[in-house]
C-alpha atoms as a PDB file:
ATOM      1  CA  UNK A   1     -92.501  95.812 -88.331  1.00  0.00           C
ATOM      2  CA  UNK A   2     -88.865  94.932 -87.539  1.00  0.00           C
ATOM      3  CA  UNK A   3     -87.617  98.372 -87.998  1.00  0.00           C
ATOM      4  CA  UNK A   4     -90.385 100.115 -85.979  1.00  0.00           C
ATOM      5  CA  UNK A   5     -89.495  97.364 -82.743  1.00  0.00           C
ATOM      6  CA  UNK A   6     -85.651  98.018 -83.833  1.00  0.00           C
ATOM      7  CA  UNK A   7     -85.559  94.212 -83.936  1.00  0.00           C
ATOM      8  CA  UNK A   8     -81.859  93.472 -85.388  1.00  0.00           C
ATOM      9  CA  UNK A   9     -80.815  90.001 -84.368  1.00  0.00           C
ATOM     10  CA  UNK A  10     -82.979  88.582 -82.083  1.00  0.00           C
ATOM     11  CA  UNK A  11     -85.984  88.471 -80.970  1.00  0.00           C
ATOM     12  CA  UNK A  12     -87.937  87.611 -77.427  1.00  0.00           C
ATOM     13  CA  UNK A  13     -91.421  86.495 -77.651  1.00  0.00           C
ATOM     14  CA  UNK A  14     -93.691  87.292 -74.144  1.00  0.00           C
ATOM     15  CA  UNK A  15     -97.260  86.561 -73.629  1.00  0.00           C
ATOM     16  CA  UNK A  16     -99.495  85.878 -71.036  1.00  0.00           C
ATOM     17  CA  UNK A  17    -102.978  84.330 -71.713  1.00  0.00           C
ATOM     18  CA  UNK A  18    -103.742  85.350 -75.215  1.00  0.00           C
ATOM     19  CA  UNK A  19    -101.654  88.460 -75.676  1.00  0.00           C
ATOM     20  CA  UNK A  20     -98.329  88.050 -77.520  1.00  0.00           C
ATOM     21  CA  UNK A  21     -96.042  90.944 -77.479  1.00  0.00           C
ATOM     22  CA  UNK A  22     -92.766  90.826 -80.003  1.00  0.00           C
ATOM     23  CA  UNK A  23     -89.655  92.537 -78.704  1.00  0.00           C
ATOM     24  CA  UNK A  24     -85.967  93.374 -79.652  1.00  0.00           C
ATOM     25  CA  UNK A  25     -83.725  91.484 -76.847  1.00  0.00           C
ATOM     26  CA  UNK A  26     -81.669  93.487 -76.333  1.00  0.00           C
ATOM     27  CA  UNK A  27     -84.611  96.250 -75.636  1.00  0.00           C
ATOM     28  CA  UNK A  28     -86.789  93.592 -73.529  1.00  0.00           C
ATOM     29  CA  UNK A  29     -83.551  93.276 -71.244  1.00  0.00           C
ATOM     30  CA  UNK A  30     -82.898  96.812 -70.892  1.00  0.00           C
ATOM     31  CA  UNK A  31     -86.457  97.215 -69.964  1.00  0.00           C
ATOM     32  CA  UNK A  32     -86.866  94.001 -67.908  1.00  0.00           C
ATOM     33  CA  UNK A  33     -83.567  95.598 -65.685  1.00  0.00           C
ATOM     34  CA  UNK A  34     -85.326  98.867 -65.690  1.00  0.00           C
ATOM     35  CA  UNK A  35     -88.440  97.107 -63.834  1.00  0.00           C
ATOM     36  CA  UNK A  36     -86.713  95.046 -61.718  1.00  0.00           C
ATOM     37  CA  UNK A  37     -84.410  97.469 -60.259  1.00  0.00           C
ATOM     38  CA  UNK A  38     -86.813 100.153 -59.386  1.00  0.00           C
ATOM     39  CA  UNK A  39     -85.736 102.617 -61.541  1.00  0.00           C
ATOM     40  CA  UNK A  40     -88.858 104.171 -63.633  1.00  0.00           C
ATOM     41  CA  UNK A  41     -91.731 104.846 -61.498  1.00  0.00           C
ATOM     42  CA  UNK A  42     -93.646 103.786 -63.800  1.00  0.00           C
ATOM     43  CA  UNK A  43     -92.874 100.341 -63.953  1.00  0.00           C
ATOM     44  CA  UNK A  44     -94.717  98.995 -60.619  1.00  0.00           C
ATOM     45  CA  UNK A  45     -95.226  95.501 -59.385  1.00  0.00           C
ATOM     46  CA  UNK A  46     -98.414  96.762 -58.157  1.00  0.00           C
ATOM     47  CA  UNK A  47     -99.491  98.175 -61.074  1.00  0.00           C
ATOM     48  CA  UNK A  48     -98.175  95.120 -63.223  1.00  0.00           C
ATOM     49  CA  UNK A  49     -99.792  93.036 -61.017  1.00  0.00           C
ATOM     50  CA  UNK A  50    -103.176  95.342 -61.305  1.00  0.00           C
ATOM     51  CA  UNK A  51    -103.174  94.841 -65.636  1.00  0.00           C
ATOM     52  CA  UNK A  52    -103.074  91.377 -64.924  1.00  0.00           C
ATOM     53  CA  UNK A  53    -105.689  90.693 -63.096  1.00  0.00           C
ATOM     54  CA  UNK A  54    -107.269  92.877 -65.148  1.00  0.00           C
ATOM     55  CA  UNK A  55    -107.182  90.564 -67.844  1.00  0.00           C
ATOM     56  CA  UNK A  56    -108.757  87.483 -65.692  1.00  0.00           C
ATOM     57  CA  UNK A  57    -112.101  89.763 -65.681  1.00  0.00           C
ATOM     58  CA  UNK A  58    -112.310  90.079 -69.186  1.00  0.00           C
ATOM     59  CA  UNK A  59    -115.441  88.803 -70.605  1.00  0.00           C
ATOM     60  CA  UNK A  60    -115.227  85.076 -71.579  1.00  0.00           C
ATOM     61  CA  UNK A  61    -115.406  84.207 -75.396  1.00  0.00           C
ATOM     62  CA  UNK A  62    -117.954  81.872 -76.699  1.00  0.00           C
ATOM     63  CA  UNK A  63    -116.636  78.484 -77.028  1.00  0.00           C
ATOM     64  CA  UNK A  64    -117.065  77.238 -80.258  1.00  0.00           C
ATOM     65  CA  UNK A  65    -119.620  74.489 -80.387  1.00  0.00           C
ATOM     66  CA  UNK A  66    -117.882  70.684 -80.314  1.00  0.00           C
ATOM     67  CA  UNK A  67    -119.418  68.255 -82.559  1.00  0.00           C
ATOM     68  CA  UNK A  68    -121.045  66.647 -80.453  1.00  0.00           C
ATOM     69  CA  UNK A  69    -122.843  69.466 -79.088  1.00  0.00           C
ATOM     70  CA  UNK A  70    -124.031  70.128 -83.156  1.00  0.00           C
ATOM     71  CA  UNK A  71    -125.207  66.428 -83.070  1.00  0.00           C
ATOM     72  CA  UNK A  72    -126.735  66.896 -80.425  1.00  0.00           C
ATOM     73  CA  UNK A  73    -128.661  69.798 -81.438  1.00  0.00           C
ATOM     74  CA  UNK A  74    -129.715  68.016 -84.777  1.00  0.00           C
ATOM     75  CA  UNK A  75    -131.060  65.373 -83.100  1.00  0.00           C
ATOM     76  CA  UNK A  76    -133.271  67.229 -80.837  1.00  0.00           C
ATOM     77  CA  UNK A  77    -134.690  69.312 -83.840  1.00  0.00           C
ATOM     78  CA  UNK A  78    -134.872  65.728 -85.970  1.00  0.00           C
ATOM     79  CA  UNK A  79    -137.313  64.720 -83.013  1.00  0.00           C
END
């Protein structure tokens, strides 16, 4: 996995909510400059900004029951 994100030295770890990405710094830099100068089409604010609310209307996942809540449930049936 190293080789195929050219990772050398070090690393940068980004993530927002419950993605993680892995990158080579020196490649996260380049890119990051890339972005924030303008330079790839691309790379948009507006379409950055787009994925990541994009993410905020993902379904919900099911909480896991606290135990309490299993208690709870026992009870009732117990009754």
């Amino acid at each position: 996995l190293k080789k195929l994100a050219n990772i050398d030295k070090e690393i940068v770890v980004a993530g927002v909510m419950d993605k993680v990405e892995l990158w080579s710094k020196e490649i996260y830099e380049e890119q990051l400059g890339i972005f924030l100068k303008g330079e790839d089409p691309s790379y948009s604010l507006a379409k950055m900004t787009e994925e990541a609310f994009s993410l905020l209307q993902e379904a919900p996942r099911e909480e896991t029951p606290t135990l309490e809540d299993r208690l709870a449930g026992a009870m009732h049936v117990a009754l």
